[in-house]
Protein backbone atom coordinates (compact mmCIF):
# COMPACT_ATOMS: atom_id res chain seq x y z
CA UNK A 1 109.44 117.58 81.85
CA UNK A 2 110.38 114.61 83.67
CA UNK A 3 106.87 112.90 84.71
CA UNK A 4 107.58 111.45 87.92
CA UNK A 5 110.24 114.39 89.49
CA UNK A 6 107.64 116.57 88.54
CA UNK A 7 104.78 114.81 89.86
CA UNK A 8 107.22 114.18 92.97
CA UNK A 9 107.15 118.09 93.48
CA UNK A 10 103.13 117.77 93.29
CA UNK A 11 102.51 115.31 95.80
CA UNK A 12 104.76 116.09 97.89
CA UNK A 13 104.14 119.87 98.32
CA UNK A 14 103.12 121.11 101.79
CA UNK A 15 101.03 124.23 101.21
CA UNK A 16 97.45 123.39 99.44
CA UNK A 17 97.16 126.29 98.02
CA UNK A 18 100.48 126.09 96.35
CA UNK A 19 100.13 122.42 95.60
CA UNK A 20 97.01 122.95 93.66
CA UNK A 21 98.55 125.23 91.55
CA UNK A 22 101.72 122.80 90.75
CA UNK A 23 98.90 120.47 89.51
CA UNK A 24 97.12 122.23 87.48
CA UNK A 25 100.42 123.37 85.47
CA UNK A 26 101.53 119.75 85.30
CA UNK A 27 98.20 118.07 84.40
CA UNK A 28 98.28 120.97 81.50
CA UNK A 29 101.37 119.84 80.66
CA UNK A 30 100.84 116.25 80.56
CA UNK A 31 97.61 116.86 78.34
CA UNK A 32 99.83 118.75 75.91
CA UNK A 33 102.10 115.85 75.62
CA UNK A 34 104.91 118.06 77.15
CA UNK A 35 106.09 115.03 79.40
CA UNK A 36 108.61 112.36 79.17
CA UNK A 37 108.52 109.05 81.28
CA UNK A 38 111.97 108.37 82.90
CA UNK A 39 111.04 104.33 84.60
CA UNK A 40 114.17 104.00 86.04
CA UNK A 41 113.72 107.59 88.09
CA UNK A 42 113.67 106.42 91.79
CA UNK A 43 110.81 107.27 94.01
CA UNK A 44 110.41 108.73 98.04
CA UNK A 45 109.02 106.51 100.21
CA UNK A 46 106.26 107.17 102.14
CA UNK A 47 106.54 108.84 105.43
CA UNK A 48 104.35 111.52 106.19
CA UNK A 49 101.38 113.15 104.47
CA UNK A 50 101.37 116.41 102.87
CA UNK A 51 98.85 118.12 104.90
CA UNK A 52 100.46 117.74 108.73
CA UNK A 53 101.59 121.34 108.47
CA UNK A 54 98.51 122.87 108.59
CA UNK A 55 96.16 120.32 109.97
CA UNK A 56 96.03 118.73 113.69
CA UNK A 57 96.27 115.22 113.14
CA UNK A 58 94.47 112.95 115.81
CA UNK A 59 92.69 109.41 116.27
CA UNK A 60 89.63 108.65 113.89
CA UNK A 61 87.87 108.24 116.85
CA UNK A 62 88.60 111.32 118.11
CA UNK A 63 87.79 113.24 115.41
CA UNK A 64 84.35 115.84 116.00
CA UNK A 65 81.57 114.36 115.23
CA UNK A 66 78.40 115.92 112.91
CA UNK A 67 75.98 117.19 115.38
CA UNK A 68 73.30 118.97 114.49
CA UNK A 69 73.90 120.05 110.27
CA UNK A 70 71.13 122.73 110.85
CA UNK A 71 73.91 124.81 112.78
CA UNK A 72 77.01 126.50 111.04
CA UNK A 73 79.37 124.38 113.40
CA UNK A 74 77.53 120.80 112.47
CA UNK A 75 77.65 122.01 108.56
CA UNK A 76 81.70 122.65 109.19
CA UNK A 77 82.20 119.79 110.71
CA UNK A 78 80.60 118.00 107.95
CA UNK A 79 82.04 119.73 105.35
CA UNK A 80 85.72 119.73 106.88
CA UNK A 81 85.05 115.88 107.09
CA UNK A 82 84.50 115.12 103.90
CA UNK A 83 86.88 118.02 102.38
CA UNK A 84 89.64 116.23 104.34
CA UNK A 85 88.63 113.16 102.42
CA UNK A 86 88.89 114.74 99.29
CA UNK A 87 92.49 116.56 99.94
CA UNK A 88 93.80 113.10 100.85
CA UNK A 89 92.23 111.39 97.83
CA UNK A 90 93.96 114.04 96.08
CA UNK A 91 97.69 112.63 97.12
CA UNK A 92 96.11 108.63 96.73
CA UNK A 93 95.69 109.51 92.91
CA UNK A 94 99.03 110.83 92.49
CA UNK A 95 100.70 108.64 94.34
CA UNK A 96 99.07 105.71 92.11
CA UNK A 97 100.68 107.63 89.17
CA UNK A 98 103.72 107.95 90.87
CA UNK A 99 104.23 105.37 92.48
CA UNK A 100 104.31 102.38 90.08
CA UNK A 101 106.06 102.49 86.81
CA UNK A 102 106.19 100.42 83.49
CA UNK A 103 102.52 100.97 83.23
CA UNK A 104 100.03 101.53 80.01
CA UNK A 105 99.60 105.01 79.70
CA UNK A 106 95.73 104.92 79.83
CA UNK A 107 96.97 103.94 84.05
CA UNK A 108 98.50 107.73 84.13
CA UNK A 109 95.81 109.35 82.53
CA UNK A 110 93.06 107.69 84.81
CA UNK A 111 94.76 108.77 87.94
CA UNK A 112 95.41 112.23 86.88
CA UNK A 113 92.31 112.02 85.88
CA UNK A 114 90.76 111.09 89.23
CA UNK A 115 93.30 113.46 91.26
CA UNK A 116 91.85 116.11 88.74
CA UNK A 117 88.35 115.38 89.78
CA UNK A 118 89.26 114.97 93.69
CA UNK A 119 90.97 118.53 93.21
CA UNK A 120 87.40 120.10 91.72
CA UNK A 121 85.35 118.36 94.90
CA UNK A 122 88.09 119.60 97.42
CA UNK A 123 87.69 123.34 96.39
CA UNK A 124 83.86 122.93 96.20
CA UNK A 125 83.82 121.83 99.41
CA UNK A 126 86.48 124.57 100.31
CA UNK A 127 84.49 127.21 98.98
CA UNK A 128 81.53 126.36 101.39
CA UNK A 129 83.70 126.15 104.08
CA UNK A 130 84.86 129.85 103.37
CA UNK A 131 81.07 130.75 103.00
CA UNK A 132 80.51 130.06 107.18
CA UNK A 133 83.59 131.50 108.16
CA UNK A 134 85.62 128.66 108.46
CA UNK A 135 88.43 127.02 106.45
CA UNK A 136 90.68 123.40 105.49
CA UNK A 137 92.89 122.45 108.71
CA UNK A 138 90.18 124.48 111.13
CA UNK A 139 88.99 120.83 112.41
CA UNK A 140 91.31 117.78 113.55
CA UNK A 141 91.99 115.54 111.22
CA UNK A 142 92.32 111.77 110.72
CA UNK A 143 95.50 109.85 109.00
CA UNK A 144 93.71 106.57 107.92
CA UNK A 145 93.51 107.52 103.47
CA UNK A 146 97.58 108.46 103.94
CA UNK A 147 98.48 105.19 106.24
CA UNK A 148 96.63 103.14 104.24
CA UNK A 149 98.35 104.73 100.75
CA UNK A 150 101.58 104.02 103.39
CA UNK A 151 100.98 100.45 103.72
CA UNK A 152 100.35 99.25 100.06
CA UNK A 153 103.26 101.65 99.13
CA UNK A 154 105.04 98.44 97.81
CA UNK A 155 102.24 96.63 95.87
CA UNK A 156 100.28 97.43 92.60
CA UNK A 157 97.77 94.75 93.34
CA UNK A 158 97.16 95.37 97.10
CA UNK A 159 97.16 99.50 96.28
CA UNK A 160 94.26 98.71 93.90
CA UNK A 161 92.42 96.75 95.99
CA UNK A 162 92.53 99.05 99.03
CA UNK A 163 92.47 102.13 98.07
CA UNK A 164 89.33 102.54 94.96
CA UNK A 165 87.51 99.24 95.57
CA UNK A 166 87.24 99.30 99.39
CA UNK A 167 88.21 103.07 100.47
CA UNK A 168 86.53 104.65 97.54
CA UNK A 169 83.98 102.20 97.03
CA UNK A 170 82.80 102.59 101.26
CA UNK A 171 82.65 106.29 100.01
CA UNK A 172 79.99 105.31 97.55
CA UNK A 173 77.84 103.84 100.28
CA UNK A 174 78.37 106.48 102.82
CA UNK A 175 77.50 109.49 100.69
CA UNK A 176 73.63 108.51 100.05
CA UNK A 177 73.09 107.70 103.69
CA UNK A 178 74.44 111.50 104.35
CA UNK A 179 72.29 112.96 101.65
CA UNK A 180 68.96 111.09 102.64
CA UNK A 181 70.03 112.27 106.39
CA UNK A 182 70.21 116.27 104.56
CA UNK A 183 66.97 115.58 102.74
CA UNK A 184 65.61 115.16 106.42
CA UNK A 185 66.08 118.28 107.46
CA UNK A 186 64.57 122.12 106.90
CA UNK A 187 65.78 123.01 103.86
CA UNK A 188 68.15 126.11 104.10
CA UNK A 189 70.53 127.36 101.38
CA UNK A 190 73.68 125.95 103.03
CA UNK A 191 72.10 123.16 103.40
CA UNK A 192 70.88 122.79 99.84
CA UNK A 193 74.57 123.89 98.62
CA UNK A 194 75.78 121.13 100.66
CA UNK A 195 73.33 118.57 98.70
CA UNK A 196 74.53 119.53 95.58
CA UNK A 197 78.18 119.53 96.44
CA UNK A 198 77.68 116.36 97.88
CA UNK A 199 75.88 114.75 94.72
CA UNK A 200 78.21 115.89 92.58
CA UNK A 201 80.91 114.00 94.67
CA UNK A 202 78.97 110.61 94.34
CA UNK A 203 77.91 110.71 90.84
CA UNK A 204 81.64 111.12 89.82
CA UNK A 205 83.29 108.77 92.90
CA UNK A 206 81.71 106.07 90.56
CA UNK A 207 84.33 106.73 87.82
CA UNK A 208 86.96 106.44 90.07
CA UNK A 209 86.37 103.04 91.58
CA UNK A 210 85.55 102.13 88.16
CA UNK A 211 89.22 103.08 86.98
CA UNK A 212 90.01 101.06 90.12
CA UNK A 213 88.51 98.29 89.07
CA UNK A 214 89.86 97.98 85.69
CA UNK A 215 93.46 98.46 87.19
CA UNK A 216 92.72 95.81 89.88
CA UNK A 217 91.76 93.19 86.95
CA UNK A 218 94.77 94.17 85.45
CA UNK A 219 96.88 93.47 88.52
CA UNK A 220 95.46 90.46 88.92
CA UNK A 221 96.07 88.88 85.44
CA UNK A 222 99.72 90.24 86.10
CA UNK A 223 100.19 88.79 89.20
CA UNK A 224 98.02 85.44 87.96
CA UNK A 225 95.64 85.69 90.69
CA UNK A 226 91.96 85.38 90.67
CA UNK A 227 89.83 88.38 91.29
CA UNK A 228 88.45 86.98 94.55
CA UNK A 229 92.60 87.54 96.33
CA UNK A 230 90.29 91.03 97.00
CA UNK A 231 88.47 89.64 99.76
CA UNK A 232 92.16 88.08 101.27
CA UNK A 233 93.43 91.70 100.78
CA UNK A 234 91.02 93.24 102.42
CA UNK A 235 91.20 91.07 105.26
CA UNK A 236 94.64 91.59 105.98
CA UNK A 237 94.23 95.30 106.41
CA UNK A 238 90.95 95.61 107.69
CA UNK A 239 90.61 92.48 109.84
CA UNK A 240 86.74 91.44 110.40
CA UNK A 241 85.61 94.13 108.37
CA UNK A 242 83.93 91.54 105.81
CA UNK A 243 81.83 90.35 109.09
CA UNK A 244 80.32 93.94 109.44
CA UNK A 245 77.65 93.44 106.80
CA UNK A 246 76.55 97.05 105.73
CA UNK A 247 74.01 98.96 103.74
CA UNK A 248 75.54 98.86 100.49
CA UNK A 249 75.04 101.28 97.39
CA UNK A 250 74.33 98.51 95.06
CA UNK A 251 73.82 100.20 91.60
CA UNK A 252 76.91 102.79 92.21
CA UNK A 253 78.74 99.64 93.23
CA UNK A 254 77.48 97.42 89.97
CA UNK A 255 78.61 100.48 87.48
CA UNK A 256 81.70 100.42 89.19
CA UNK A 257 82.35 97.10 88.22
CA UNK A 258 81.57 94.61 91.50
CA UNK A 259 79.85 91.84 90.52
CA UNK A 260 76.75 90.34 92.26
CA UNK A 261 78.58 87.54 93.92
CA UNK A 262 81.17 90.10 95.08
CA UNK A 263 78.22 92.35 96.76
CA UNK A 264 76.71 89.16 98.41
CA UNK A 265 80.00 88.61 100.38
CA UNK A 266 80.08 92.16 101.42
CA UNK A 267 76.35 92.60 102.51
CA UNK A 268 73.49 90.09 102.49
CA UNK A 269 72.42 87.21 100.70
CA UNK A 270 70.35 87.64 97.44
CA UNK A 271 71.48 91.86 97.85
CA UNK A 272 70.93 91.75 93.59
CA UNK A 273 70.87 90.14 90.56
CA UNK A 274 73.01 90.42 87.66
């Protein structure tokens, strides 16, 4: 099997359902050693994300917001949220396997890696979903995960810096603040189901900015930049955003490789210590 047309047919398969299924038979496949790496095999371009059959795309800001997560409509909306992010993250890991060639092969097997884990979180989340009557593409959906895989379509080093160590990486700060808001609340089976789901998500998003991290080193000593270029890339796609100073998830972000003085230009002064 030809690694990146077959890959090609992955990511850029239309129905989930099927696509999942494509997936699993090539990541089985590429475990076995039953693929062969053709560099000079010329990719698509990216133009529009897999998921715009089924799912209404609008503005983030337009997008439903959580209300109340002791109702079945404020636990889809939640879980349709984050399932969303999960599908797309899905397509970001095989894209970074598709999209850039001439790489070691521990790059490959960290992204398949990753898209296998963001596969196992999506149908978790899927499954719940199912459980209160609803289903993926139910809700509008956001396009900012596939414009920003759009935009660093052309660069190794900007794709690494973007998409684990600031997409990913916000992920790892958001998730805690959600689960301390679920904590909050009367505990109910969904919403305990939820919890879990949820932790499971974290514990393993650490991995995959981790993976990030190593690959964004390795751009870097490539490309003969210094690490700190991150904080220039970030600025040119997310203008101001390093002004915004945050709650942070300091330890998930330390074992996922960001340094203290990295995490004291994101948040606040004296936020650890090495």
């Amino acid at each position: 099997m030809n690694f990146y047309k077959e890959l090609e047919a992955v990511l850029y398969e239309t129905d989930a359902e099927k696509k999942l299924k494509l997936f699993e038979f090539f990541y089985m496949n590429y475990k076995n050693r039953q693929i062969i790496f053709e560099h000079d095999y010329d990719q698509k371009s990216v133009e529009h994300p897999s998921y715009d059959s089924f799912c209404q795309i609008i503005a983030a800001q337009d997008v439903p917001k959580r209300k109340n997560l002791t109702t079945s409509e404020g636990q889809i909306f939640l879980l349709h949220a984050i399932a969303h992010i999960e599908y797309s993250a899905i397509d970001l890991a095989l894209d970074a396997a598709y999209r850039f060639h001439n790489l070691p092969i521990e790059y490959y097997t960290d992204w398949l890696e990753v898209a296998a884990d963001e596969v196992r979180h999506f149908l978790m989340l899927q499954e719940l979903l199912v459980e209160l009557g609803s289903y993926y593409g139910a809700v509008a959906v956001h396009n900012s995960l596939f414009e920003a895989m759009a935009k660093t379509q052309n660069s190794f080093l900007e794709r690494m810096a973007i998409v684990p160590r600031y997409l990913e990486a916000n992920g790892l700060d958001a998730t805690p603040l959600i689960l301390n808001k679920l904590k909050k609340l009367p505990e109910n089976e969904m919403l305990s189901k939820i919890r879990k789901a949820l932790q499971v998500i974290v514990n393993e998003e650490v991995s995959h900015v981790q993976k990030g991290d190593k690959w964004f080193t390795y751009a870097c000593k490539q490309e003969g930049k210094d690490k700190n270029v991150y904080f220039e890339i970030i600025e040119k796609y997310y203008p101001l955003w390093l002004a915004k100073k945050k709650e942070l998830n300091i330890e998930g972000r330390k074992q996922a490789g960001f340094t203290c003085e990295e995490l004291q230009t994101l948040g606040y002064k004296d936020i650890c210590q090495d």
